[in-house]
C-alpha atoms as a PDB file:
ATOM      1  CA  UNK A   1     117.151  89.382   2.402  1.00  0.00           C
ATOM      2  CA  UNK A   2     114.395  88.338   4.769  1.00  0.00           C
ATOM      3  CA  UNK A   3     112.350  91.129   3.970  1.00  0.00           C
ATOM      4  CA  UNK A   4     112.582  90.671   0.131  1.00  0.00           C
ATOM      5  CA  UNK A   5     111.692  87.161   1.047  1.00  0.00           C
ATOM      6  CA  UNK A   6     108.536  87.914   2.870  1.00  0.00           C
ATOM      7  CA  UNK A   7     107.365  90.359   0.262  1.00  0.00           C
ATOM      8  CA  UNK A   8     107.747  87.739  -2.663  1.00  0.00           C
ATOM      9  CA  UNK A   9     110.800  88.049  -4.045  1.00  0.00           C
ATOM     10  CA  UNK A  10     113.355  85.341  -4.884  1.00  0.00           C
ATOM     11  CA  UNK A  11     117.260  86.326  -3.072  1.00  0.00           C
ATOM     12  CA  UNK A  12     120.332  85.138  -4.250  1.00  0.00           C
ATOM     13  CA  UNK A  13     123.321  84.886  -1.689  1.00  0.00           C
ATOM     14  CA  UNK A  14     125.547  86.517  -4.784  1.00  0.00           C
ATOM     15  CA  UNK A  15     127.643  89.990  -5.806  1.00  0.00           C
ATOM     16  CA  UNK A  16     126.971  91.124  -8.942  1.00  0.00           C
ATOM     17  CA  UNK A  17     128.434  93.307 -11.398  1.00  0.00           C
ATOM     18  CA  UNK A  18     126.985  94.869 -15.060  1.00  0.00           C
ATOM     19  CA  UNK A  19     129.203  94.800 -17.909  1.00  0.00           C
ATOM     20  CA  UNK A  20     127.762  96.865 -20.602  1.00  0.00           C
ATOM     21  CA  UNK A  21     124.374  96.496 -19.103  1.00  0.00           C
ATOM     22  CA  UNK A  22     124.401  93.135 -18.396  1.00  0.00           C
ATOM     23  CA  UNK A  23     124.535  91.412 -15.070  1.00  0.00           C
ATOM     24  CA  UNK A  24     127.016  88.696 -14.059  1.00  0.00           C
ATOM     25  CA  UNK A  25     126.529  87.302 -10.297  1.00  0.00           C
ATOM     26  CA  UNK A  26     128.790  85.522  -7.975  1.00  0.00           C
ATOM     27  CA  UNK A  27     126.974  83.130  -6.033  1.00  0.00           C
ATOM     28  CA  UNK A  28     128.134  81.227  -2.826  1.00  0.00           C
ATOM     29  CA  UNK A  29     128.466  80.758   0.859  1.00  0.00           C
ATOM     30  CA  UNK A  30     130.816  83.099   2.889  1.00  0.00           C
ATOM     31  CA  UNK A  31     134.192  83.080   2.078  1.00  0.00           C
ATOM     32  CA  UNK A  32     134.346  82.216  -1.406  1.00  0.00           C
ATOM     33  CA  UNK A  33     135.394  85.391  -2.924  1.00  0.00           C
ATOM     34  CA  UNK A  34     132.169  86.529  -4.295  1.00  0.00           C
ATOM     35  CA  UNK A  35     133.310  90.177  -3.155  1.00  0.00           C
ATOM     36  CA  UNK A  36     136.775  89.871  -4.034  1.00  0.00           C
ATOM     37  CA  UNK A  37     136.048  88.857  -8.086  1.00  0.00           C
ATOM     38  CA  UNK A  38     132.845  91.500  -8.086  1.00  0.00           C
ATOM     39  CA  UNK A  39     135.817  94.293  -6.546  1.00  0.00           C
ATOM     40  CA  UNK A  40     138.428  92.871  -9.266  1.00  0.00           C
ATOM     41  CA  UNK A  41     135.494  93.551 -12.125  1.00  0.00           C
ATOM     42  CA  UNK A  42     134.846  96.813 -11.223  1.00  0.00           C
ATOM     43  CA  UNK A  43     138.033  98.255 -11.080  1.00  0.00           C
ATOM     44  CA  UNK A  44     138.640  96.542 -14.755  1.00  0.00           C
ATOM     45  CA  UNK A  45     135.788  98.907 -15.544  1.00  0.00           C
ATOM     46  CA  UNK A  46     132.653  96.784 -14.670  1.00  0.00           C
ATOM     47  CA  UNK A  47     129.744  98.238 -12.677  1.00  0.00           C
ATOM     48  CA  UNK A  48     128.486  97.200  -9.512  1.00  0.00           C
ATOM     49  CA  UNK A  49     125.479  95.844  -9.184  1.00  0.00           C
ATOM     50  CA  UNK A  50     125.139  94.483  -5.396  1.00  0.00           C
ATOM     51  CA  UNK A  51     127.570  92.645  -3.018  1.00  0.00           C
ATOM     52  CA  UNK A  52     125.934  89.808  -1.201  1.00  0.00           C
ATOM     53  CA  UNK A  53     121.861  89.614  -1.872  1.00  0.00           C
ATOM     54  CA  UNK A  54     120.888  89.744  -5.326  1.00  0.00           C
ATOM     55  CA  UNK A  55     117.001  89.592  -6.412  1.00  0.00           C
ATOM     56  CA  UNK A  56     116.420  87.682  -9.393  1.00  0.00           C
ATOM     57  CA  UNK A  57     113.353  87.013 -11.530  1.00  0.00           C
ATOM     58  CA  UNK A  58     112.206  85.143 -14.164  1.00  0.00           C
ATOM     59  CA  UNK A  59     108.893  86.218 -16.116  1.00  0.00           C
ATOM     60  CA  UNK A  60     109.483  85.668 -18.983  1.00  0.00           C
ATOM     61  CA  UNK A  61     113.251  87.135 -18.904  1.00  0.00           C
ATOM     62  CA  UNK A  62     115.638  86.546 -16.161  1.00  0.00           C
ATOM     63  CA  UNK A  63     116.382  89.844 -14.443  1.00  0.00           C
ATOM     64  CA  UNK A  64     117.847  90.658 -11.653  1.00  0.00           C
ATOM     65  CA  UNK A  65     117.983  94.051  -9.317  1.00  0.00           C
ATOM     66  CA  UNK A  66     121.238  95.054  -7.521  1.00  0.00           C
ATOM     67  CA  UNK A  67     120.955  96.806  -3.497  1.00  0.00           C
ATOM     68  CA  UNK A  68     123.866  97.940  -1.997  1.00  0.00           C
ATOM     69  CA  UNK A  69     125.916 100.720  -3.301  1.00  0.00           C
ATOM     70  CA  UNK A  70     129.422  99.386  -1.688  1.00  0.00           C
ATOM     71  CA  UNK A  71     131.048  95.776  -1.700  1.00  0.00           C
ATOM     72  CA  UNK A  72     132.549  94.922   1.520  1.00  0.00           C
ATOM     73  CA  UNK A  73     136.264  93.277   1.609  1.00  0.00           C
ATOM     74  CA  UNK A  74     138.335  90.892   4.203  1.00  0.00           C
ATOM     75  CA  UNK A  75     141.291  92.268   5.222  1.00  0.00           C
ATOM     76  CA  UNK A  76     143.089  89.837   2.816  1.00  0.00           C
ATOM     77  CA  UNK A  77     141.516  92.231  -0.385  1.00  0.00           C
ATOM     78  CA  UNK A  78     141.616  95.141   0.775  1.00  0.00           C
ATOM     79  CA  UNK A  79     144.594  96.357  -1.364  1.00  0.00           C
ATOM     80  CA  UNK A  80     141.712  95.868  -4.434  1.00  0.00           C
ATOM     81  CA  UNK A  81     139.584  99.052  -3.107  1.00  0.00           C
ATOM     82  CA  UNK A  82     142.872 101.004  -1.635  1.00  0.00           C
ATOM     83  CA  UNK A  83     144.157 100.677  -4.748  1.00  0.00           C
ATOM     84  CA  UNK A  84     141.293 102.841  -6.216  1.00  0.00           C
ATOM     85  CA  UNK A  85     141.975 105.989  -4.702  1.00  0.00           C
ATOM     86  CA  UNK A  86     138.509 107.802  -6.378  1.00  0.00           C
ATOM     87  CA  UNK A  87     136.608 105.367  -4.744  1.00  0.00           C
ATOM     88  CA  UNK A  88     134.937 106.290  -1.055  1.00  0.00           C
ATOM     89  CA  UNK A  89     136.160 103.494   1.829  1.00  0.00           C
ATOM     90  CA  UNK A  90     134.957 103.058   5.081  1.00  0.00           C
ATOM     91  CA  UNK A  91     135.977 100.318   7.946  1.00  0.00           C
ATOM     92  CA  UNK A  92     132.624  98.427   8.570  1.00  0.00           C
ATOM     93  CA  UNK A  93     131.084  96.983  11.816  1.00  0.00           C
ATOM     94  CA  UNK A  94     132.803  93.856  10.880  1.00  0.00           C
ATOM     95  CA  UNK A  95     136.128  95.181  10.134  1.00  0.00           C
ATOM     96  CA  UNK A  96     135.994  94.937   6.258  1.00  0.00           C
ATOM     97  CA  UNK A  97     136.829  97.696   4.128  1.00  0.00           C
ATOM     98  CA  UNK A  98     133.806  99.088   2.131  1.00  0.00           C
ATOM     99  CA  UNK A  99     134.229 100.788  -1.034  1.00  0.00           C
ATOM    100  CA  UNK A 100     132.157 102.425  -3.569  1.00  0.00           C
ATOM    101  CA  UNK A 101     132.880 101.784  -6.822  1.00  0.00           C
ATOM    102  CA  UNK A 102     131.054 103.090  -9.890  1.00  0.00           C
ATOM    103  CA  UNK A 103     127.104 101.885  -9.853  1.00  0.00           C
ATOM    104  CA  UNK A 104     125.152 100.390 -12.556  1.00  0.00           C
ATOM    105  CA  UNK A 105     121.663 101.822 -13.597  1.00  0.00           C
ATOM    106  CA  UNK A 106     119.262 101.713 -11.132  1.00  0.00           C
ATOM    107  CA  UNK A 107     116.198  99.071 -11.672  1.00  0.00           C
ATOM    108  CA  UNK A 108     116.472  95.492 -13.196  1.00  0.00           C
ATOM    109  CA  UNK A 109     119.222  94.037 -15.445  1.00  0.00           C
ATOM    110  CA  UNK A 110     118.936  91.469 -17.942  1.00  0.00           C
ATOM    111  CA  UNK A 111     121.223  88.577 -15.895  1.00  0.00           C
ATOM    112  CA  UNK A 112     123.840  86.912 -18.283  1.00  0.00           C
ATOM    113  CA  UNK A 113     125.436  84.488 -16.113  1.00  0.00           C
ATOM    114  CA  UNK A 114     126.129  83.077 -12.947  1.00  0.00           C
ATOM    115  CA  UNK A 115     129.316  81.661 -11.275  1.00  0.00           C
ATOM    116  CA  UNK A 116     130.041  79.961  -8.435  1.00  0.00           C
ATOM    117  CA  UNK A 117     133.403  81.089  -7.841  1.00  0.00           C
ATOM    118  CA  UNK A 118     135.322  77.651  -5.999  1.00  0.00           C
ATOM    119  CA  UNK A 119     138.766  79.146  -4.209  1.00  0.00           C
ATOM    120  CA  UNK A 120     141.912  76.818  -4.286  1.00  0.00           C
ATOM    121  CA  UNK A 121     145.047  77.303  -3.031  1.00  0.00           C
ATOM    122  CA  UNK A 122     146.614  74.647  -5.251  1.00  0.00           C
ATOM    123  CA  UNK A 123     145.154  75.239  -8.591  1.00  0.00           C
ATOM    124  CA  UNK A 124     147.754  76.339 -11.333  1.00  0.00           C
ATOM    125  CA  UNK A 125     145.203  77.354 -13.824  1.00  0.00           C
ATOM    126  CA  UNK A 126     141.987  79.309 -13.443  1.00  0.00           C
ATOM    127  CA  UNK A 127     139.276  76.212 -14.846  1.00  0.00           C
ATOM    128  CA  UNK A 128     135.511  76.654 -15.773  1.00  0.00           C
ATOM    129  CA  UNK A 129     132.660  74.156 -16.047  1.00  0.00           C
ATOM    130  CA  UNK A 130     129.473  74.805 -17.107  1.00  0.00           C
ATOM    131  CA  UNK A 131     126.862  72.849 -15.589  1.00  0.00           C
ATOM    132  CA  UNK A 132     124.061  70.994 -15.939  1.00  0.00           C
ATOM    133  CA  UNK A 133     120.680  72.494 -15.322  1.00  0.00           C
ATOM    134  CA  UNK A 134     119.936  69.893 -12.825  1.00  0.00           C
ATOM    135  CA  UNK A 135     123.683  70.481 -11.203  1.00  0.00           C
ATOM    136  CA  UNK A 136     123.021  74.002 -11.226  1.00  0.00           C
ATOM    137  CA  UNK A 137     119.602  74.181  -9.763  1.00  0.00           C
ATOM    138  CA  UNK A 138     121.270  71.985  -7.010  1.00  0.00           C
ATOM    139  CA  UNK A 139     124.603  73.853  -6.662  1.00  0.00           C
ATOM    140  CA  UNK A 140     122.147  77.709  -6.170  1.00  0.00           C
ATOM    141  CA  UNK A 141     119.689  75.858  -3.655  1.00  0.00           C
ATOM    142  CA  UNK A 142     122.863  74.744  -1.552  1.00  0.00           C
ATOM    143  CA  UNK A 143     123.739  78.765  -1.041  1.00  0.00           C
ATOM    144  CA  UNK A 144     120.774  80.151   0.617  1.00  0.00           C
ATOM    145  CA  UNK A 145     121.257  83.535   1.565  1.00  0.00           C
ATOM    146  CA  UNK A 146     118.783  82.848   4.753  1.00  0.00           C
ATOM    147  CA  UNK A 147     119.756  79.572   6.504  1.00  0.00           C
ATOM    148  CA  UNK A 148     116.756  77.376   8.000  1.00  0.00           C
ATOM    149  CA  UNK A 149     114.224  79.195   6.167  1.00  0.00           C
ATOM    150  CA  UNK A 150     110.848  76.764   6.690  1.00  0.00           C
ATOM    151  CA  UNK A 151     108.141  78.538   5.025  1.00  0.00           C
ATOM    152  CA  UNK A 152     106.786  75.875   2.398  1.00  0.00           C
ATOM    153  CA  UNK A 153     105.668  79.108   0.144  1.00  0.00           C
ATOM    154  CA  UNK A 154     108.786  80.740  -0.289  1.00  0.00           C
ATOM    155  CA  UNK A 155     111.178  77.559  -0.738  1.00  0.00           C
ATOM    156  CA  UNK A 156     108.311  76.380  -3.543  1.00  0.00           C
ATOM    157  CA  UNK A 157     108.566  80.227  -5.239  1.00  0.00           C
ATOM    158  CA  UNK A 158     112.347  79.947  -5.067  1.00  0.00           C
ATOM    159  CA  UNK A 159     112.613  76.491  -6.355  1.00  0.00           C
ATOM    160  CA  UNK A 160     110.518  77.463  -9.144  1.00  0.00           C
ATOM    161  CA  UNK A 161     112.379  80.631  -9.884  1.00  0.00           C
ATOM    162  CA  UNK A 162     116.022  79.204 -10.301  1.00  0.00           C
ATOM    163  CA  UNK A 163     114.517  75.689 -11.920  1.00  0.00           C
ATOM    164  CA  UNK A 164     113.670  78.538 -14.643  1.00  0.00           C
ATOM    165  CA  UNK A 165     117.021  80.470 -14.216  1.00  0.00           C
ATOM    166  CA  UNK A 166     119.126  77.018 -15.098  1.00  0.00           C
ATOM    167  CA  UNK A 167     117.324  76.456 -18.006  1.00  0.00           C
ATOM    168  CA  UNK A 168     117.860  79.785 -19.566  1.00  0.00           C
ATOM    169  CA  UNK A 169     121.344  81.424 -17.913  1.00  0.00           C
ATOM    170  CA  UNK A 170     124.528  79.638 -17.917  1.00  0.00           C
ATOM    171  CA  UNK A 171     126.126  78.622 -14.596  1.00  0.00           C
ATOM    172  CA  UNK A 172     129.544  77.627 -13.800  1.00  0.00           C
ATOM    173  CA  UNK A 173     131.810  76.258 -11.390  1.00  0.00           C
ATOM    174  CA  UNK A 174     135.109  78.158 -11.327  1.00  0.00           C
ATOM    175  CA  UNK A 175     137.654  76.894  -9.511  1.00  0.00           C
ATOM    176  CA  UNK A 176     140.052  80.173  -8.614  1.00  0.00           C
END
Protein backbone atom coordinates (compact mmCIF):
# COMPACT_ATOMS: atom_id res chain seq x y z
CA UNK A 1 0.00 0.00 0.00
CA UNK A 2 2.81 2.43 0.70
CA UNK A 3 4.38 1.86 -2.44
CA UNK A 4 1.17 2.37 -4.55
CA UNK A 5 0.94 5.45 -2.45
CA UNK A 6 4.26 6.89 -3.32
CA UNK A 7 3.86 6.13 -6.98
CA UNK A 8 0.41 8.04 -7.21
CA UNK A 9 -2.10 5.86 -6.71
CA UNK A 10 -5.14 6.16 -4.42
CA UNK A 11 -5.41 2.63 -1.78
CA UNK A 12 -8.37 1.51 -0.29
CA UNK A 13 -8.09 -0.57 3.05
CA UNK A 14 -10.94 -3.00 1.28
CA UNK A 15 -11.43 -6.86 -0.24
CA UNK A 16 -13.01 -6.95 -3.26
CA UNK A 17 -14.76 -9.32 -5.32
CA UNK A 18 -16.16 -9.15 -9.31
CA UNK A 19 -19.50 -10.36 -9.98
CA UNK A 20 -19.97 -10.65 -13.62
CA UNK A 21 -17.22 -8.21 -14.19
CA UNK A 22 -18.03 -5.84 -11.84
CA UNK A 23 -16.26 -4.97 -8.65
CA UNK A 24 -17.86 -4.77 -5.19
CA UNK A 25 -15.31 -3.75 -2.22
CA UNK A 26 -15.44 -4.20 1.45
CA UNK A 27 -13.97 -1.39 3.11
CA UNK A 28 -12.90 -1.08 6.85
CA UNK A 29 -10.47 -1.28 9.67
CA UNK A 30 -9.23 -4.76 10.89
CA UNK A 31 -11.61 -6.98 12.11
CA UNK A 32 -14.67 -6.15 10.42
CA UNK A 33 -15.11 -9.04 8.20
CA UNK A 34 -14.01 -7.55 5.01
CA UNK A 35 -12.30 -11.08 4.29
CA UNK A 36 -14.89 -13.14 5.68
CA UNK A 37 -17.98 -11.55 3.25
CA UNK A 38 -15.27 -11.30 0.12
CA UNK A 39 -14.55 -15.49 1.08
CA UNK A 40 -18.53 -15.99 1.46
CA UNK A 41 -18.89 -14.24 -2.28
CA UNK A 42 -16.58 -16.25 -3.86
CA UNK A 43 -17.56 -19.48 -2.93
CA UNK A 44 -21.34 -18.33 -4.04
CA UNK A 45 -19.51 -18.04 -7.35
CA UNK A 46 -18.06 -14.44 -7.21
CA UNK A 47 -14.46 -13.69 -8.23
CA UNK A 48 -11.82 -12.36 -6.25
CA UNK A 49 -10.55 -9.35 -6.83
CA UNK A 50 -8.04 -8.46 -3.79
CA UNK A 51 -8.23 -8.99 0.04
CA UNK A 52 -7.13 -5.97 1.96
CA UNK A 53 -5.59 -3.00 -0.47
CA UNK A 54 -7.65 -2.13 -3.28
CA UNK A 55 -6.51 0.72 -5.91
CA UNK A 56 -9.22 2.77 -7.07
CA UNK A 57 -9.50 5.53 -9.66
CA UNK A 58 -11.64 7.90 -10.91
CA UNK A 59 -10.96 9.54 -14.49
CA UNK A 60 -13.66 9.79 -15.73
CA UNK A 61 -14.98 6.15 -14.56
CA UNK A 62 -14.38 4.72 -11.22
CA UNK A 63 -12.16 1.66 -11.57
CA UNK A 64 -10.49 -0.17 -9.46
CA UNK A 65 -7.45 -2.94 -9.78
CA UNK A 66 -7.39 -6.04 -7.50
CA UNK A 67 -3.51 -7.47 -6.02
CA UNK A 68 -3.44 -10.41 -4.18
CA UNK A 69 -4.39 -13.71 -5.52
CA UNK A 70 -5.53 -15.27 -1.92
CA UNK A 71 -7.81 -13.75 0.93
CA UNK A 72 -6.49 -14.43 4.27
CA UNK A 73 -9.01 -15.77 7.17
CA UNK A 74 -9.07 -15.67 11.25
CA UNK A 75 -9.29 -18.77 12.67
CA UNK A 76 -13.01 -18.01 13.40
CA UNK A 77 -13.67 -18.40 9.17
CA UNK A 78 -11.69 -20.69 8.34
CA UNK A 79 -14.38 -23.41 7.81
CA UNK A 80 -15.39 -20.83 4.61
CA UNK A 81 -12.02 -21.81 2.59
CA UNK A 82 -11.85 -25.60 4.15
CA UNK A 83 -15.00 -25.96 2.97
CA UNK A 84 -13.77 -25.46 -0.67
CA UNK A 85 -11.73 -28.35 -1.10
CA UNK A 86 -10.48 -27.16 -4.99
CA UNK A 87 -9.21 -24.24 -3.55
CA UNK A 88 -5.19 -24.10 -2.54
CA UNK A 89 -4.75 -23.15 1.53
CA UNK A 90 -1.83 -22.30 3.26
CA UNK A 91 -1.28 -21.25 7.18
CA UNK A 92 0.19 -17.65 6.91
CA UNK A 93 2.88 -15.83 9.03
CA UNK A 94 0.04 -14.65 11.06
CA UNK A 95 -1.74 -17.81 11.55
CA UNK A 96 -4.70 -17.20 9.11
CA UNK A 97 -5.65 -19.59 6.61
CA UNK A 98 -5.04 -18.37 2.98
CA UNK A 99 -6.98 -19.62 0.20
CA UNK A 100 -7.17 -19.18 -3.43
CA UNK A 101 -10.26 -18.92 -4.81
CA UNK A 102 -11.12 -18.36 -8.47
CA UNK A 103 -9.51 -14.80 -9.81
CA UNK A 104 -11.13 -12.14 -11.73
CA UNK A 105 -9.53 -10.72 -15.01
CA UNK A 106 -6.46 -9.23 -14.59
CA UNK A 107 -6.32 -5.17 -15.04
CA UNK A 108 -9.03 -2.62 -13.88
CA UNK A 109 -12.74 -3.23 -13.10
CA UNK A 110 -15.50 -0.95 -13.43
CA UNK A 111 -16.28 -0.58 -9.30
CA UNK A 112 -20.11 -0.94 -8.57
CA UNK A 113 -20.26 -0.45 -4.98
CA UNK A 114 -18.78 -0.17 -1.78
CA UNK A 115 -19.74 -1.46 1.74
CA UNK A 116 -18.64 -0.96 4.91
CA UNK A 117 -19.49 -4.12 6.40
CA UNK A 118 -20.46 -3.09 10.51
CA UNK A 119 -20.30 -6.67 12.61
CA UNK A 120 -22.92 -7.11 15.48
CA UNK A 121 -23.41 -9.71 17.64
CA UNK A 122 -26.96 -8.65 18.50
CA UNK A 123 -28.49 -7.79 15.25
CA UNK A 124 -31.48 -10.12 14.20
CA UNK A 125 -31.64 -8.91 10.70
CA UNK A 126 -28.90 -8.18 8.19
CA UNK A 127 -29.78 -3.95 7.62
CA UNK A 128 -28.35 -1.63 4.83
CA UNK A 129 -28.06 2.15 4.58
CA UNK A 130 -26.94 3.94 1.89
CA UNK A 131 -25.21 7.00 2.62
CA UNK A 132 -24.75 10.29 1.99
CA UNK A 133 -21.93 11.44 -0.20
CA UNK A 134 -20.68 13.62 2.49
CA UNK A 135 -21.17 10.50 5.15
CA UNK A 136 -19.45 8.39 2.82
CA UNK A 137 -16.49 10.46 1.90
CA UNK A 138 -16.15 10.68 5.78
CA UNK A 139 -16.88 7.03 6.67
CA UNK A 140 -13.70 5.85 3.56
CA UNK A 141 -11.25 8.65 4.96
CA UNK A 142 -11.76 7.11 8.59
CA UNK A 143 -10.23 3.55 7.12
CA UNK A 144 -6.89 4.41 5.89
CA UNK A 145 -5.08 1.54 4.85
CA UNK A 146 -1.66 3.44 6.03
CA UNK A 147 -2.13 5.01 9.50
CA UNK A 148 -0.31 8.52 10.15
CA UNK A 149 0.34 9.07 6.64
CA UNK A 150 1.53 13.10 6.60
CA UNK A 151 2.39 13.79 3.13
CA UNK A 152 0.05 16.88 2.22
CA UNK A 153 0.21 15.49 -1.63
CA UNK A 154 -1.10 12.22 -1.22
CA UNK A 155 -3.94 12.94 1.51
CA UNK A 156 -5.04 16.00 -1.13
CA UNK A 157 -4.93 13.17 -4.25
CA UNK A 158 -6.88 10.79 -2.03
CA UNK A 159 -9.36 13.24 -0.79
CA UNK A 160 -10.00 14.20 -4.23
CA UNK A 161 -10.27 10.69 -5.52
CA UNK A 162 -13.05 9.29 -3.11
CA UNK A 163 -14.88 13.01 -2.97
CA UNK A 164 -15.37 11.75 -6.76
CA UNK A 165 -16.03 8.03 -5.84
CA UNK A 166 -19.16 9.19 -3.39
CA UNK A 167 -20.64 11.08 -5.89
CA UNK A 168 -20.79 8.43 -8.49
CA UNK A 169 -20.70 4.72 -6.54
CA UNK A 170 -23.07 3.85 -3.90
CA UNK A 171 -21.79 3.21 -0.35
CA UNK A 172 -23.36 1.54 2.48
CA UNK A 173 -23.26 0.79 5.98
CA UNK A 174 -24.18 -2.84 6.66
CA UNK A 175 -24.63 -3.81 9.86
CA UNK A 176 -23.90 -7.91 9.84
Amino acid sequence: AFLLALRGETVLHASAVAIDGVALAFVGQSGRGKSTLAALLCTNGAELVTDDVLTVAADPTVTCTGGTSEIRLRQTAAAIAQAQPEAATRTTADERLAFAPERAQLGSLPLGGIVIPSPSRTAAEVEIRRLSPSTALFALLSFPRIHGWRRSDVLSRDFMVFSQIVNVIPVFDVTV
